[in-house]
C-alpha atoms as a PDB file:
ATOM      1  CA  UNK A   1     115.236 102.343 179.945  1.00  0.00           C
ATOM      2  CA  UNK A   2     117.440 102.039 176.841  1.00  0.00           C
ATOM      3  CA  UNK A   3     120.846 103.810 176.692  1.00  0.00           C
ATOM      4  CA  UNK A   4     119.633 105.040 173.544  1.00  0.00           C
ATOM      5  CA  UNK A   5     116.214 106.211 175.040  1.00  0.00           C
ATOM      6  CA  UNK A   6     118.017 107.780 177.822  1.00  0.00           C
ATOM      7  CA  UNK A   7     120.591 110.016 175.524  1.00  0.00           C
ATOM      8  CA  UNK A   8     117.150 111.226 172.887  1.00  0.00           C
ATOM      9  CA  UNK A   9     115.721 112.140 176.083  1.00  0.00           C
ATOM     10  CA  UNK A  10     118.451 114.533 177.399  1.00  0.00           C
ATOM     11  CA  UNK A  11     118.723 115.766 173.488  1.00  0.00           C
ATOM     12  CA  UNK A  12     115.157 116.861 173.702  1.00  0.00           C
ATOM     13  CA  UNK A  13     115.297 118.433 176.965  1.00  0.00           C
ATOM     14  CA  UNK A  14     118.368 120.268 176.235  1.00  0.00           C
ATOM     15  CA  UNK A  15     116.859 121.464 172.393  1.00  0.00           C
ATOM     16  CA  UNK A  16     113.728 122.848 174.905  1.00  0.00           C
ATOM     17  CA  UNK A  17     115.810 124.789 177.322  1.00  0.00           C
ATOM     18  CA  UNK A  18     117.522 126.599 174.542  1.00  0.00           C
ATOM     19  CA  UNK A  19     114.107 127.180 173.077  1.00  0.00           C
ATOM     20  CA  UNK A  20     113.309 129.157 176.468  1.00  0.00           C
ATOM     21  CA  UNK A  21     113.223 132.885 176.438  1.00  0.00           C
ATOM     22  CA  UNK A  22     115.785 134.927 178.033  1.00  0.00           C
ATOM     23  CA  UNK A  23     115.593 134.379 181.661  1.00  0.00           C
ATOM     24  CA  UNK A  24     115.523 137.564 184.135  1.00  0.00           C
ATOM     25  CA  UNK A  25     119.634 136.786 184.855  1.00  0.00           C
ATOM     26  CA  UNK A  26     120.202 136.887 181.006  1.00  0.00           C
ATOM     27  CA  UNK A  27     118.531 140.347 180.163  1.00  0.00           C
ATOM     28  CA  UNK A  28     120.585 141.979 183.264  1.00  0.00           C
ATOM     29  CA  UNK A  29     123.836 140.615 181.343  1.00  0.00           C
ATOM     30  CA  UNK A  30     122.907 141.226 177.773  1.00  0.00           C
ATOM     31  CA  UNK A  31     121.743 145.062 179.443  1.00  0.00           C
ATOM     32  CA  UNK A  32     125.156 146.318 180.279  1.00  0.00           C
ATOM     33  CA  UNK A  33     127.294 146.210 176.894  1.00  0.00           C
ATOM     34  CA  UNK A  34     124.068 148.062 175.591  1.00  0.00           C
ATOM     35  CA  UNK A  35     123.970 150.445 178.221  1.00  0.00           C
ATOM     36  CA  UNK A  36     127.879 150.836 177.927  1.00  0.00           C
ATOM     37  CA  UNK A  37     127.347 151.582 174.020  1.00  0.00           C
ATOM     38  CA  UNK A  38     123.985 153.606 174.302  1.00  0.00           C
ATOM     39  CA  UNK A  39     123.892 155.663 177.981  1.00  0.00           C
ATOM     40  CA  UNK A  40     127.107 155.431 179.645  1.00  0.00           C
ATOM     41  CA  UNK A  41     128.212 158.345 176.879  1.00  0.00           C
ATOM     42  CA  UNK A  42     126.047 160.758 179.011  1.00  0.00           C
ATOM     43  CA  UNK A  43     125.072 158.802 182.036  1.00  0.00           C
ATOM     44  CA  UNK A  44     127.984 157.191 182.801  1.00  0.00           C
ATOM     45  CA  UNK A  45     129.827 153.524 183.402  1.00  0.00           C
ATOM     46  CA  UNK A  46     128.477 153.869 186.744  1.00  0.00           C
ATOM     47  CA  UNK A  47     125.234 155.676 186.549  1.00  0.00           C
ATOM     48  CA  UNK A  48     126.243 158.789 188.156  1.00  0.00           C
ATOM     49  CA  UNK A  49     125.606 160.584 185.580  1.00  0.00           C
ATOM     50  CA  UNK A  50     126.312 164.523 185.649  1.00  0.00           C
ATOM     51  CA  UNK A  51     123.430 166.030 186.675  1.00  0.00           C
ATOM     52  CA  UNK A  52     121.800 168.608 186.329  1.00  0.00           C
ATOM     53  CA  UNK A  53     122.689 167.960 182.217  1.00  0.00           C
ATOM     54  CA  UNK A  54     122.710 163.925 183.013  1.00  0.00           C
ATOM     55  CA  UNK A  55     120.449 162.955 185.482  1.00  0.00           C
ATOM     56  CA  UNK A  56     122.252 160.480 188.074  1.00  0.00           C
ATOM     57  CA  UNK A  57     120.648 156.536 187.625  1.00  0.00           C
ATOM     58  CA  UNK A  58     121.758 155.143 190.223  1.00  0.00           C
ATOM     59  CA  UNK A  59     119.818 155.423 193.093  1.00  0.00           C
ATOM     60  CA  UNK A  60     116.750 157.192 190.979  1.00  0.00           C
ATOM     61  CA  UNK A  61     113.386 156.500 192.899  1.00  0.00           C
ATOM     62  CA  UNK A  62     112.471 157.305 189.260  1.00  0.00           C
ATOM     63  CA  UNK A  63     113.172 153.842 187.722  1.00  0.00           C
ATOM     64  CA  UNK A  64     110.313 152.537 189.300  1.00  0.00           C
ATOM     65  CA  UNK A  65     108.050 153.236 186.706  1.00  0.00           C
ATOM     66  CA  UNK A  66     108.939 150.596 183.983  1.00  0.00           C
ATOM     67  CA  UNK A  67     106.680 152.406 181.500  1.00  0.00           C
ATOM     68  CA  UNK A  68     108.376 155.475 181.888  1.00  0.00           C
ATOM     69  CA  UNK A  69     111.819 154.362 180.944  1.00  0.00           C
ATOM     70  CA  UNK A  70     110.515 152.283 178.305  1.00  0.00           C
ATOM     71  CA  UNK A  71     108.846 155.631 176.296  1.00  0.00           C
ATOM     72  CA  UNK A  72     111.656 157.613 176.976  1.00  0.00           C
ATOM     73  CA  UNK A  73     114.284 155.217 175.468  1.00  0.00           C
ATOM     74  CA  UNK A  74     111.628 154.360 172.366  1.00  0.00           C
ATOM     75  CA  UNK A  75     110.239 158.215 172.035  1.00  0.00           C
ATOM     76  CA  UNK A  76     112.965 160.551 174.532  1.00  0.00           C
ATOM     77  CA  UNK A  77     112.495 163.224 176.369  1.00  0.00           C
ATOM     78  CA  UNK A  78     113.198 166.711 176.449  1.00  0.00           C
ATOM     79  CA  UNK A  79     117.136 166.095 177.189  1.00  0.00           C
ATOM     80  CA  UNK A  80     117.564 162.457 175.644  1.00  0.00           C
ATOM     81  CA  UNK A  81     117.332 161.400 172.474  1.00  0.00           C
ATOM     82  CA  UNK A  82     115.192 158.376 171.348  1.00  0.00           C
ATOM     83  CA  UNK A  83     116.369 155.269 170.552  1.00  0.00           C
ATOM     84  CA  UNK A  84     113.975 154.093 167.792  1.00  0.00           C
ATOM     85  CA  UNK A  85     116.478 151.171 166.425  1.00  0.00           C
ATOM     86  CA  UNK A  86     116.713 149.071 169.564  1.00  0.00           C
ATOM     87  CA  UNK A  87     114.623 145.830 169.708  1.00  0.00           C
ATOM     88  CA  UNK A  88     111.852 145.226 172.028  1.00  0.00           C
ATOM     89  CA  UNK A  89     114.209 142.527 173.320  1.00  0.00           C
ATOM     90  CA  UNK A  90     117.276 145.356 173.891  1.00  0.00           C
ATOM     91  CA  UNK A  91     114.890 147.418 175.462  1.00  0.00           C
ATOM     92  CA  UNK A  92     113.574 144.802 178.035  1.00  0.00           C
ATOM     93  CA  UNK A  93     117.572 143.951 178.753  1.00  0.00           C
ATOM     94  CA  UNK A  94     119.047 147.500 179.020  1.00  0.00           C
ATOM     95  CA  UNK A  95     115.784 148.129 181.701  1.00  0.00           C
ATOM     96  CA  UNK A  96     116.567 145.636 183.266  1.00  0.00           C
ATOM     97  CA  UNK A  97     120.119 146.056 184.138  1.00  0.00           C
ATOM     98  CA  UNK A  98     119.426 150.147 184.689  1.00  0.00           C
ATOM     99  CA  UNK A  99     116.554 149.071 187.059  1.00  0.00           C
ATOM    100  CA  UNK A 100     118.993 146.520 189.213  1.00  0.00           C
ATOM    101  CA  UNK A 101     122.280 147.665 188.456  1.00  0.00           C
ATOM    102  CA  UNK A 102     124.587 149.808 191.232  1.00  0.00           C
ATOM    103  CA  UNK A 103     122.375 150.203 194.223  1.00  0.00           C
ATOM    104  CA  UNK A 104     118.803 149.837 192.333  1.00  0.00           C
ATOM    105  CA  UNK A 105     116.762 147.066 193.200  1.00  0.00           C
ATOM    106  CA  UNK A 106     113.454 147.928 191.496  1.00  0.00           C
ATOM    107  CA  UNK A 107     113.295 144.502 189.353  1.00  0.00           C
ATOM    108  CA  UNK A 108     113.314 142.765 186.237  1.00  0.00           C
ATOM    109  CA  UNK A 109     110.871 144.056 183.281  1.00  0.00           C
ATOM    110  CA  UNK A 110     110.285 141.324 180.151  1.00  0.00           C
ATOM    111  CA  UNK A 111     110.239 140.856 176.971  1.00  0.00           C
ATOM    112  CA  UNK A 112     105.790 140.678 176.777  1.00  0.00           C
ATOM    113  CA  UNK A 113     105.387 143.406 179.200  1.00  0.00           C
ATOM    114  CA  UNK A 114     107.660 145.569 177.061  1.00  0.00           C
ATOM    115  CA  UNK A 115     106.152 144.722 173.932  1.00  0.00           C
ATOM    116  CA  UNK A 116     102.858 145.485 175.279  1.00  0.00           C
ATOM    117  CA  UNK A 117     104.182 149.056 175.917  1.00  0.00           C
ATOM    118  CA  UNK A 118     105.473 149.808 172.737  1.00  0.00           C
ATOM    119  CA  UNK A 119     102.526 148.362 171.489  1.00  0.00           C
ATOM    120  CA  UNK A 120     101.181 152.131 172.385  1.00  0.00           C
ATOM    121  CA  UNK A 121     104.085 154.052 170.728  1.00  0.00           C
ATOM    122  CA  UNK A 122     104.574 155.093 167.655  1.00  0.00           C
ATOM    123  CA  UNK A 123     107.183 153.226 165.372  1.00  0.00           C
ATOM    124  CA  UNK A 124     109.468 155.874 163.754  1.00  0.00           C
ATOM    125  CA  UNK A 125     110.787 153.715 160.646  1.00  0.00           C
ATOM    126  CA  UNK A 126     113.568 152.164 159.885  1.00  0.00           C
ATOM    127  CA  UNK A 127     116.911 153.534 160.328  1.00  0.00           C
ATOM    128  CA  UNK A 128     119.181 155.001 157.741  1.00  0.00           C
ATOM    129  CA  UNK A 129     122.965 155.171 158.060  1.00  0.00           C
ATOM    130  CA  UNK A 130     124.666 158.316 157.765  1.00  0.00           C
ATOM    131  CA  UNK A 131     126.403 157.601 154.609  1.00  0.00           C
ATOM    132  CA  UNK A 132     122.864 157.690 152.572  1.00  0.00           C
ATOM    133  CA  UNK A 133     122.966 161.688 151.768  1.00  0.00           C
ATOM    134  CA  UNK A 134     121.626 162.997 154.835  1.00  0.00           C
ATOM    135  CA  UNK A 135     122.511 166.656 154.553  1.00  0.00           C
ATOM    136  CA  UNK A 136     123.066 169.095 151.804  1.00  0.00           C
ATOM    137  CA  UNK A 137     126.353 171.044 151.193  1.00  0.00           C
ATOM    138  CA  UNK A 138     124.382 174.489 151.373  1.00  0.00           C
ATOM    139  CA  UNK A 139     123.973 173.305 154.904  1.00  0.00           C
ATOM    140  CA  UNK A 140     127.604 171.599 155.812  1.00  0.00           C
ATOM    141  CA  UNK A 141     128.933 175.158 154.578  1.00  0.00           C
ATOM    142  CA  UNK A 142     127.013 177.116 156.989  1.00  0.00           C
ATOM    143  CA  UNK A 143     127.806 174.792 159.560  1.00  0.00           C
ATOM    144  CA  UNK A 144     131.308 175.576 158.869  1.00  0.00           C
ATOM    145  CA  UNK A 145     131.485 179.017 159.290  1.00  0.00           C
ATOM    146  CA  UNK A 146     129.814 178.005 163.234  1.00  0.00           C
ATOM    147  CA  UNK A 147     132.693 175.461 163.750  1.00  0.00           C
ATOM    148  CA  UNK A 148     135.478 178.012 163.281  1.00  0.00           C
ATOM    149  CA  UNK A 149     134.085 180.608 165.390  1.00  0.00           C
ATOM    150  CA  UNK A 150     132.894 178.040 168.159  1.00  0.00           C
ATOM    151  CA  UNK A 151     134.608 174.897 168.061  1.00  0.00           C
ATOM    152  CA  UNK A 152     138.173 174.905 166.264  1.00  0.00           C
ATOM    153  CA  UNK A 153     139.596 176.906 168.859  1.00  0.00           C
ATOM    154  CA  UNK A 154     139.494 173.871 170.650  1.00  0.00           C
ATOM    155  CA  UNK A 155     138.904 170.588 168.288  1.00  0.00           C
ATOM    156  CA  UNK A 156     141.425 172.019 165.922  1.00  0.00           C
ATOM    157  CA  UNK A 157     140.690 173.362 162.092  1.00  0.00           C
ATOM    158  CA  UNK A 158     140.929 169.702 160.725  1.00  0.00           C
ATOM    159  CA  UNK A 159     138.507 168.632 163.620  1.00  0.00           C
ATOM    160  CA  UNK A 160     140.724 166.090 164.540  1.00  0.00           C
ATOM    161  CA  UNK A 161     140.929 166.948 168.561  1.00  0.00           C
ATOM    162  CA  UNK A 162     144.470 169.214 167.895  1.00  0.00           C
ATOM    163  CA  UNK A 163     144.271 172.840 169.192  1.00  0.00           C
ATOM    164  CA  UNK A 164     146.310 175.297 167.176  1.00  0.00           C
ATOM    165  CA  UNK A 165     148.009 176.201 170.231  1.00  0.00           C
ATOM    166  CA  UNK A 166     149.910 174.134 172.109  1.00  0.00           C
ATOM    167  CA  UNK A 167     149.535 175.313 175.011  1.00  0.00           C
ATOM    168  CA  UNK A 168     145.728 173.782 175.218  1.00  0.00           C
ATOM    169  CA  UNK A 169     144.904 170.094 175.533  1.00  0.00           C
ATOM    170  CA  UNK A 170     144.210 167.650 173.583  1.00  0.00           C
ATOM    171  CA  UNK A 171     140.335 167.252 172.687  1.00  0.00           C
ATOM    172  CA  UNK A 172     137.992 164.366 170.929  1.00  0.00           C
ATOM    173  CA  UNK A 173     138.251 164.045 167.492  1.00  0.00           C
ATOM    174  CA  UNK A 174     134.816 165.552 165.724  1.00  0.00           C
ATOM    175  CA  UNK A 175     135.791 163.167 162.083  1.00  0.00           C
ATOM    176  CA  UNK A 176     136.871 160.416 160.539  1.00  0.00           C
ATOM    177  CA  UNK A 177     137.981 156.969 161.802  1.00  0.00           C
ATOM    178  CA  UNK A 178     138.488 157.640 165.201  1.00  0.00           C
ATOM    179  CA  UNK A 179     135.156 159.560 165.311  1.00  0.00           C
ATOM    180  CA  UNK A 180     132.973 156.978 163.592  1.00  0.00           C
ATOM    181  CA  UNK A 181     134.542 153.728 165.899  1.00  0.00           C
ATOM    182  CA  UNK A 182     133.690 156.425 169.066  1.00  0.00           C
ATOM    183  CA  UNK A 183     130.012 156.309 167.518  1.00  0.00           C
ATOM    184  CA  UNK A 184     129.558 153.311 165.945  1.00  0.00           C
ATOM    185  CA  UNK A 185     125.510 152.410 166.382  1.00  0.00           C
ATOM    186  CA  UNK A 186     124.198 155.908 168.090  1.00  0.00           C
ATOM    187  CA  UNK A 187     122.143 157.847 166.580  1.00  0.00           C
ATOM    188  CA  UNK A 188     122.189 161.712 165.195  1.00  0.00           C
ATOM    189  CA  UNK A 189     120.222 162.238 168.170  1.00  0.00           C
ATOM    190  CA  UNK A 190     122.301 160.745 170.589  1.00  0.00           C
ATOM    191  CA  UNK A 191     124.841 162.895 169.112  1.00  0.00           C
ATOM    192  CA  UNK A 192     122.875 166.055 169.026  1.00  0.00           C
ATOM    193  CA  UNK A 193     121.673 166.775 172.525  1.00  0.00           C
ATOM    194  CA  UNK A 194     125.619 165.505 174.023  1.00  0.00           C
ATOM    195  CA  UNK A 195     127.006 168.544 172.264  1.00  0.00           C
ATOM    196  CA  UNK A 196     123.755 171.001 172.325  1.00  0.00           C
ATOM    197  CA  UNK A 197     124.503 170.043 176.237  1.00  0.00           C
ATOM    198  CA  UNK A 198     127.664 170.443 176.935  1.00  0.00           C
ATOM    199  CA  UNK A 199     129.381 172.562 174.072  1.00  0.00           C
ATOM    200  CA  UNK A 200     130.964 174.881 173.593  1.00  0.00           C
ATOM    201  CA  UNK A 201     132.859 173.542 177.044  1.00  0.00           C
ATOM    202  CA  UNK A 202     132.736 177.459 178.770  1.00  0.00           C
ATOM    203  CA  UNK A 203     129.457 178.422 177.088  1.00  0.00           C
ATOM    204  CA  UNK A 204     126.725 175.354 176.822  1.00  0.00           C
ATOM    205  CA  UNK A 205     123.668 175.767 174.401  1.00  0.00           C
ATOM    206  CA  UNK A 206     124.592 178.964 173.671  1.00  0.00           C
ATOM    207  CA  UNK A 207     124.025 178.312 169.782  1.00  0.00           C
ATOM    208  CA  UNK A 208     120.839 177.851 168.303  1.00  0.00           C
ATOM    209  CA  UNK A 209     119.353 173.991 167.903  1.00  0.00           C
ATOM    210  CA  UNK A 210     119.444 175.371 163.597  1.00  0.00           C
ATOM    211  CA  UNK A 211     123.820 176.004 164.519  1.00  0.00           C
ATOM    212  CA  UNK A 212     124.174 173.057 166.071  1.00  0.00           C
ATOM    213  CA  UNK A 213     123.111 170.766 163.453  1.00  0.00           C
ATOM    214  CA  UNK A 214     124.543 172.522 161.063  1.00  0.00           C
ATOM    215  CA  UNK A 215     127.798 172.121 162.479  1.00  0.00           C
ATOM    216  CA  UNK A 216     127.339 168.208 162.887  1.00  0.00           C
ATOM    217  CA  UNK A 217     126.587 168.129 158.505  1.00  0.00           C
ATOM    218  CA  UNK A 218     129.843 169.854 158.451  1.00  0.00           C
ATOM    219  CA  UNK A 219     131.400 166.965 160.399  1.00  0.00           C
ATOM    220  CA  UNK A 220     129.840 164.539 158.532  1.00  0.00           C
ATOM    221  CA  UNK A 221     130.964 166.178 155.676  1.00  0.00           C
ATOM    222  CA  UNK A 222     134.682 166.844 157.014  1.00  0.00           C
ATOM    223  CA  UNK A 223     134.400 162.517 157.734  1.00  0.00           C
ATOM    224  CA  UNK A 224     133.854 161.515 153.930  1.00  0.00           C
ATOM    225  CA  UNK A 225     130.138 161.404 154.186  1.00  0.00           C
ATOM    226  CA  UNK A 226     128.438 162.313 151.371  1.00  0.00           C
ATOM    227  CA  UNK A 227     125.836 165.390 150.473  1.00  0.00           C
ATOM    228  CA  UNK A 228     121.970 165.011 149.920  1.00  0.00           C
ATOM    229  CA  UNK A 229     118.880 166.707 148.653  1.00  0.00           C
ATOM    230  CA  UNK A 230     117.346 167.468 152.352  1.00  0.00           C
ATOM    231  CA  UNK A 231     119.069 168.818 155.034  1.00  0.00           C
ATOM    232  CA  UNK A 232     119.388 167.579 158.803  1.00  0.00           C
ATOM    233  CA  UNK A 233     116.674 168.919 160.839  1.00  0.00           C
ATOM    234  CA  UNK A 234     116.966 169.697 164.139  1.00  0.00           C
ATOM    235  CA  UNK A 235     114.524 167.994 165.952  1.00  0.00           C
ATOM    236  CA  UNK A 236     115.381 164.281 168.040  1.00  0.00           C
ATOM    237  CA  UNK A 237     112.704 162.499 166.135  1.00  0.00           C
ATOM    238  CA  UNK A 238     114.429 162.311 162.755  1.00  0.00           C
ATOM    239  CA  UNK A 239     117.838 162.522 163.784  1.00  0.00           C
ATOM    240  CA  UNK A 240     117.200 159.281 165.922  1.00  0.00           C
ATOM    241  CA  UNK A 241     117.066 157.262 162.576  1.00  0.00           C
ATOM    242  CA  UNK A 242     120.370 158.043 161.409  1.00  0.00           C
ATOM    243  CA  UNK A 243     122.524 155.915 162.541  1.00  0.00           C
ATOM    244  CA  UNK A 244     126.510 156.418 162.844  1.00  0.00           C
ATOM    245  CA  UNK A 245     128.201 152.679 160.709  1.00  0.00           C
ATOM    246  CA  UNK A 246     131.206 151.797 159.610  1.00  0.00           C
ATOM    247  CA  UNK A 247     131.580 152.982 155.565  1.00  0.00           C
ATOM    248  CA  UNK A 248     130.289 150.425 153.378  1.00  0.00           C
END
């Protein structure tokens, strides 16, 4: 065989293996940055979670069921918020790696066998970013009047993480640059059910899902984004298509 024949050969076979889907090693890898940038807010870098508000993954007999944690990343649940805008391929890698990662051992899931199962589920629409006039100023002033009686005490009056006394802590910044790099790629709803969980730090849920929504227009607004016609409703479904990006 021909020197020449020899190298086309090797060409060809190495055009075909990068042809090749994703093998089971590759979805585990691509899986973690998008679990780190879509679950690790709530459940952790190492799956731990904080239950009873973030249910622990590690360990969780409940990963088992590939179908379930499919739907509940495309649809949600009660507690977490769908994640519409992921790719059947994203899906198959970040259930992988949360299936096999820390002490779980319950296997890979692919790319057809996940497409098969959304095949069954509805497809909420494109995505909208949150710069495209998602709430209305009647609503980002009502929201405002929450925020100072629940929030500022703690996040500061220019929501920028600075208490107005000194003696308190430092908290996350709720606007602006810092905010928007922090959330870069979630979703409303992502951002929705953290805080309806967990704030107001010594009271949890202890405003209404309407107050709560409100109060993210008004940080929207307080970050430069602009007004619309409708407001933000409070409800996972919608709020999962509006997507936190960098301005344009």
């Amino acid at each position: 065989m021909s020197k020449s024949v020899v190298v086309c050969l090797l060409v060809v076979i190495a055009s075909a293996a990068r042809a090749q889907p994703a093998n089971d090693t590759n979805l585990f890898e691509q899986g973690q940055p998008l679990y780190v940038e879509h679950c690790a807010f709530c459940h952790g870098d190492t799956g731990a979670g904080d239950p009873p508000t973030f249910p622990a993954l590690g360990g969780n007999d409940q990963l088992s069921d590939t179908a379930r944690i499919v739907g509940n990343i495309h649809e949600g649940t009660e507690r977490m918020p769908p994640f519409p805008q992921l790719t059947t391929v994203e899906i198959a890698s970040v259930t992988t790696y949360v299936r096999n990662a820390w002490e779980n051992a319950f296997g890979e899931v692919t790319v057809p066998e996940v497409a098969a199962m959304l095949e069954d589920l509805d497809n909420r629409g494109d995505t909208v970013p949150v710069w495209g006039g998602v709430f209305t100023e009647t609503q980002a002033t009502r929201g405002q009047a929450v925020y100072q009686g629940a929030c500022g005490l703690c996040h500061g009056r220019r929501l920028n993480g600075a208490p107005d006394d000194p003696d308190m802590p430092s908290t996350p910044p709720l606007a602006r640059a810092r905010f928007i790099r922090e959330w870069n790629g979630r979703s409303l709803a992502s951002l929705f059910e953290y805080i309806r969980a967990t704030m107001p730090a010594d009271n949890p849920r202890s405003l209404t899902d309407q107050e709560y929504v409100d109060v993210i227009a008004y940080m929207l607004t307080v970050g430069g984004m602009p007004a619309g016609d409708d407001e933000l409703l409070a409800a996972p479904q919608p709020l999962a298509r509006i997507v936190f990006q960098p301005q344009p």
